[in-house]
Protein backbone atom coordinates (compact mmCIF):
# COMPACT_ATOMS: atom_id res chain seq x y z
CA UNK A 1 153.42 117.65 189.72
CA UNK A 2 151.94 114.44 188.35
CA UNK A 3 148.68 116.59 186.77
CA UNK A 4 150.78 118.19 184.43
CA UNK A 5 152.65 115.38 183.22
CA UNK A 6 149.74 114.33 180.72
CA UNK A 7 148.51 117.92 179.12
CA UNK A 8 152.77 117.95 178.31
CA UNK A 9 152.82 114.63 177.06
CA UNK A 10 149.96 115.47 175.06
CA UNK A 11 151.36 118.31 173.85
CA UNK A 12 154.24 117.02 172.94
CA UNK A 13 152.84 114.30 170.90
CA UNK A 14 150.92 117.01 169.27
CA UNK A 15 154.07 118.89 168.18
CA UNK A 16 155.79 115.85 167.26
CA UNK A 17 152.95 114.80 164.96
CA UNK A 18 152.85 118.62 163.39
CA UNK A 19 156.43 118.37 162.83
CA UNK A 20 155.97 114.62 161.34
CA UNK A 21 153.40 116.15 158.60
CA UNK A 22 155.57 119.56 157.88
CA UNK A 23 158.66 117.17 157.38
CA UNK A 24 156.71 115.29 154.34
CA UNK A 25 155.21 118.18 153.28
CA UNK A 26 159.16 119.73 152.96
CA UNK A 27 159.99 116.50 151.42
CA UNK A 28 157.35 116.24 148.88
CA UNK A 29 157.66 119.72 147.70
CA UNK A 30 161.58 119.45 146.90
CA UNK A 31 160.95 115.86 145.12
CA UNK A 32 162.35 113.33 147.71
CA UNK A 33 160.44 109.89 147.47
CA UNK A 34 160.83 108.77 151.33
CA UNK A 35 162.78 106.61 152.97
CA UNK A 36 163.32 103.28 151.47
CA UNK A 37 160.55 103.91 148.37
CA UNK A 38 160.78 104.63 144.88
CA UNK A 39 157.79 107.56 143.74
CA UNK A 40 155.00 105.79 141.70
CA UNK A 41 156.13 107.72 138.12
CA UNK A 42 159.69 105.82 138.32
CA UNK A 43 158.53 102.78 139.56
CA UNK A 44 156.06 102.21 136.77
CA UNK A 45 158.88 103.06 134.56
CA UNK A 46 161.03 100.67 135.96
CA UNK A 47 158.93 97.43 136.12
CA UNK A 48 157.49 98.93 132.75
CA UNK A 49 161.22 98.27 131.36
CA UNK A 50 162.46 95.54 133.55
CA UNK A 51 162.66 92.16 132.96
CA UNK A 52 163.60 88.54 134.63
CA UNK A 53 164.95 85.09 134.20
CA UNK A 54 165.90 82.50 136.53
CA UNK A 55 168.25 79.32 135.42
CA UNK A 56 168.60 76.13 136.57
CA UNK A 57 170.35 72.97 135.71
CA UNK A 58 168.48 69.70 136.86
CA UNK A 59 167.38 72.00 140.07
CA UNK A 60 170.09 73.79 140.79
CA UNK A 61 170.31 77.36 140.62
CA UNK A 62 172.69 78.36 138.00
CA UNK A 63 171.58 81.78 137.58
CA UNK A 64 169.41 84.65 138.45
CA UNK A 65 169.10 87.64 135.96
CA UNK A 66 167.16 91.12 136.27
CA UNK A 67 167.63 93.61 133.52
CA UNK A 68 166.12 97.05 132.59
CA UNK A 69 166.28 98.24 129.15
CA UNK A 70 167.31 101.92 129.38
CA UNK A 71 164.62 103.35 127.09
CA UNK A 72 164.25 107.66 126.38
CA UNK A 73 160.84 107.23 128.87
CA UNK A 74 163.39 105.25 131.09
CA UNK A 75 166.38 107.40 131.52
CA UNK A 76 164.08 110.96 131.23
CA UNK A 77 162.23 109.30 134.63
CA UNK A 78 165.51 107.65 136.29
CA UNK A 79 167.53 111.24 135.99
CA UNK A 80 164.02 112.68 137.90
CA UNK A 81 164.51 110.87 140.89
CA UNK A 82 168.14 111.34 141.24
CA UNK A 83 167.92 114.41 140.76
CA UNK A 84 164.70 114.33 143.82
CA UNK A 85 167.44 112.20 146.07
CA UNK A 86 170.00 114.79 145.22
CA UNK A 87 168.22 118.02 144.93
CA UNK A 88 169.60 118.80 141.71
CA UNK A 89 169.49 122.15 139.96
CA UNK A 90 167.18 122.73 136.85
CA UNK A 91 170.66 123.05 135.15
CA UNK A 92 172.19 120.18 137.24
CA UNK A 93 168.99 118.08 136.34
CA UNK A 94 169.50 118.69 132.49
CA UNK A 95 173.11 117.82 132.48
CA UNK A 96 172.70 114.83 133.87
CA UNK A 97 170.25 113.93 131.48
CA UNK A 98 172.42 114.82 128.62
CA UNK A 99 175.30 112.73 129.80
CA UNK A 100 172.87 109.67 129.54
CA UNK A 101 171.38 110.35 126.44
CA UNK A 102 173.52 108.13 124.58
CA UNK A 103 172.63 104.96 126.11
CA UNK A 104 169.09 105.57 124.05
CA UNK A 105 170.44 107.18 121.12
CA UNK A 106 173.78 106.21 120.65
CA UNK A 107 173.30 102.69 121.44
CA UNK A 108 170.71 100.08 122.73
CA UNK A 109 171.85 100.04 126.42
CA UNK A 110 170.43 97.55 129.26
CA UNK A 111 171.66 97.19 132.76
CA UNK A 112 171.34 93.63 133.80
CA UNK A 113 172.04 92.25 137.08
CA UNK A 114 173.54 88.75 137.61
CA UNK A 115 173.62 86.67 140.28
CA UNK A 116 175.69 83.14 140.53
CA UNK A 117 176.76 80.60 143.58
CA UNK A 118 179.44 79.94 141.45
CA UNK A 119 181.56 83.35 141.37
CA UNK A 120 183.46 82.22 138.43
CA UNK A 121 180.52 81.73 136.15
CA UNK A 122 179.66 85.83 137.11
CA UNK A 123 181.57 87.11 133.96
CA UNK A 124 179.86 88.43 130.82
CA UNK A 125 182.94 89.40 129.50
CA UNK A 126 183.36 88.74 125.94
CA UNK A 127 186.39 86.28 125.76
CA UNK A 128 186.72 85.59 129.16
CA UNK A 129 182.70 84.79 129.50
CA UNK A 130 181.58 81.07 129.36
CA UNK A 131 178.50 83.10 128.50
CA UNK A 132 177.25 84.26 125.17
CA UNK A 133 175.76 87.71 124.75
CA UNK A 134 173.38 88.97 122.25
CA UNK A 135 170.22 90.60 121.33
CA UNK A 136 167.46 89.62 118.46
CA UNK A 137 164.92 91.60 117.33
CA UNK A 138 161.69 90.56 115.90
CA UNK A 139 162.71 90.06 112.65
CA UNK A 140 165.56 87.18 114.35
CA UNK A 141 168.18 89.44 113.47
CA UNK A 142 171.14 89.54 116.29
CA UNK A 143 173.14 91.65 116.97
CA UNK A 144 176.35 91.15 119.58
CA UNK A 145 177.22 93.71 122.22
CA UNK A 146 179.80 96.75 121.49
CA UNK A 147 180.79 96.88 124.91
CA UNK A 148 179.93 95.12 127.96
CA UNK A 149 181.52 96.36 131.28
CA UNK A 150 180.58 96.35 135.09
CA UNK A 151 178.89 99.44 137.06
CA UNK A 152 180.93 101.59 138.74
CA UNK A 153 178.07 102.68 140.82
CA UNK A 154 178.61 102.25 144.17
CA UNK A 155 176.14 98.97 145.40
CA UNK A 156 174.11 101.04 147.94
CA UNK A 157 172.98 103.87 145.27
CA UNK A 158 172.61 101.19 142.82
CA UNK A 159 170.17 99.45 145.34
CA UNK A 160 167.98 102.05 145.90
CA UNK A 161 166.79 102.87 142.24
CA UNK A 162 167.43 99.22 140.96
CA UNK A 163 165.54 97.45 144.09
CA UNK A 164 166.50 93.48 142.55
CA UNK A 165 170.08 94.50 142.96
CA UNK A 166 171.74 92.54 146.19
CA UNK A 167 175.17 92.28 147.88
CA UNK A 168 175.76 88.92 145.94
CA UNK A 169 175.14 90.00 142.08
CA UNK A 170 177.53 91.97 139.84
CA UNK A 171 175.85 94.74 137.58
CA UNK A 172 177.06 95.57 134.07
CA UNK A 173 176.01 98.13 131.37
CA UNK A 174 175.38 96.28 128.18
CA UNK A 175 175.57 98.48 125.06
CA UNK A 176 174.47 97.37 121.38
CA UNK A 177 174.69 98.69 118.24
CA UNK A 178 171.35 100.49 116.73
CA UNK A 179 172.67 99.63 113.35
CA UNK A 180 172.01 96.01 112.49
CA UNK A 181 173.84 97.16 109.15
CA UNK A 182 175.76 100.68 109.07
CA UNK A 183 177.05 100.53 105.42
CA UNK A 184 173.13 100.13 104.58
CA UNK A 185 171.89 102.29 107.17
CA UNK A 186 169.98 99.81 108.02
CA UNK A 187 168.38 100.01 112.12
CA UNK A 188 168.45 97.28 114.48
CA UNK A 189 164.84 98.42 115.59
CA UNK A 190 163.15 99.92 113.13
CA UNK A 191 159.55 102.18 113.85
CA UNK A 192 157.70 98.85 113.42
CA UNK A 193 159.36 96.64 115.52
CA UNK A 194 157.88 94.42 117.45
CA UNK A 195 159.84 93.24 120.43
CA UNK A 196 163.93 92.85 121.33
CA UNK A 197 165.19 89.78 123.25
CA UNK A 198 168.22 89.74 125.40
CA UNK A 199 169.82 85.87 125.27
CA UNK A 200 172.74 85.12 128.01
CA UNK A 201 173.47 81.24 126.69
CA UNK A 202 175.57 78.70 127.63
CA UNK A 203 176.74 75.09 128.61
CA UNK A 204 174.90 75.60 131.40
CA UNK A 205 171.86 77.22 130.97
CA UNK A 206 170.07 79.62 128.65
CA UNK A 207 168.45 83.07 129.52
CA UNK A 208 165.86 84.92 127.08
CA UNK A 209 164.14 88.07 128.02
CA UNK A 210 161.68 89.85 125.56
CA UNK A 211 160.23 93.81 125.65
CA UNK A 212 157.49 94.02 123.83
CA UNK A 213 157.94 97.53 122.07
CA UNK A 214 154.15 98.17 121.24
């Protein structure tokens, strides 16, 4: 009995390993990135459009800020790997694209991630805020947010295609106007601009993070 228990282990590691490679073979052909990893295409998007700032106060950590800009390139590549994670339809796909089209051509739309030790100073809330929320472009204009509200994407989704997301930081959607004047038709960014800057100031610290546009 004990002569055959190596040609079936070796077998069986054989068949194991076969069934190892078929599995990522299956997995790569329907679009799933494996376990635990982003595919290379979104995550050059994502540190292409994502930026950070840490602030402190003589030392101490007042706050910790990631934020990606939600670009056309951005969202077109995000919606591709949900739709790999959720094996989406052609139809499905394009839907869900749709739906987020607006945050690039409606409005200026980053997703910014804060973290504080101090819960209380976690609220970019206009009027309830002690923070201060705008954006500048290159030509110093500023413009303040239309809306600024927390995700309602659940934490562990939101962790696996935003990878600087924790269980300590809150995670809002921060819309701006394209218009830096509407009654002159006049565009926040125009063709030519150079760069935006996200500033989160106040008494106790001040944020700036800059995208370079060309």
């Amino acid at each position: 009995m004990k002569k055959n228990i190596v040609p079936v282990f070796l077998a069986f590691i054989i068949l194991s390993s076969s069934l190892l490679f078929s599995g990522c073979a299956l997995f790569k052909s329907v679009g799933i990135p494996p376990s635990g990893r982003l595919t290379p295409q979104y995550a050059q998007v994502l540190q292409r459009w994502t930026r950070k700032a840490d602030v402190y106060n003589h030392l101490n950590t007042v706050m910790y800020i990631r934020a990606t800009y939600f670009t056309e390139p951005f969202v077109r590549k995000y919606v591709k790997e949900y739709a790999g994670y959720y094996m989406l339809s052609e139809k499905a796909e394009s839907e869900k694209l749709g739906k987020l089209a607006p945050f690039y051509k409606q409005y200026i739309t980053i997703f910014v991630s804060v973290y504080t030790p101090k819960k209380s100073y976690n609220d970019l809330s206009p009027g309830n805020s002690i923070w201060q929320v705008y954006l500048v472009n290159g030509e110093g204009e500023a413009v303040m947010p239309e809306s600024v509200k927390l995700s309602r994407q659940k934490k562990v989704v939101l962790k696996k295609f935003f990878p600087y997301v924790t269980d300590w930081s809150k995670q809002y959607i921060i819309k701006f106007p394209v218009y830096y004047d509407k009654k002159l038709e006049k565009l926040f960014l125009s063709g030519g601009a150079k760069y935006i800057k996200l500033v989160i100031t106040g008494v106790n610290g001040k944020a700036v993070l800059k995208w370079d546009l060309r």
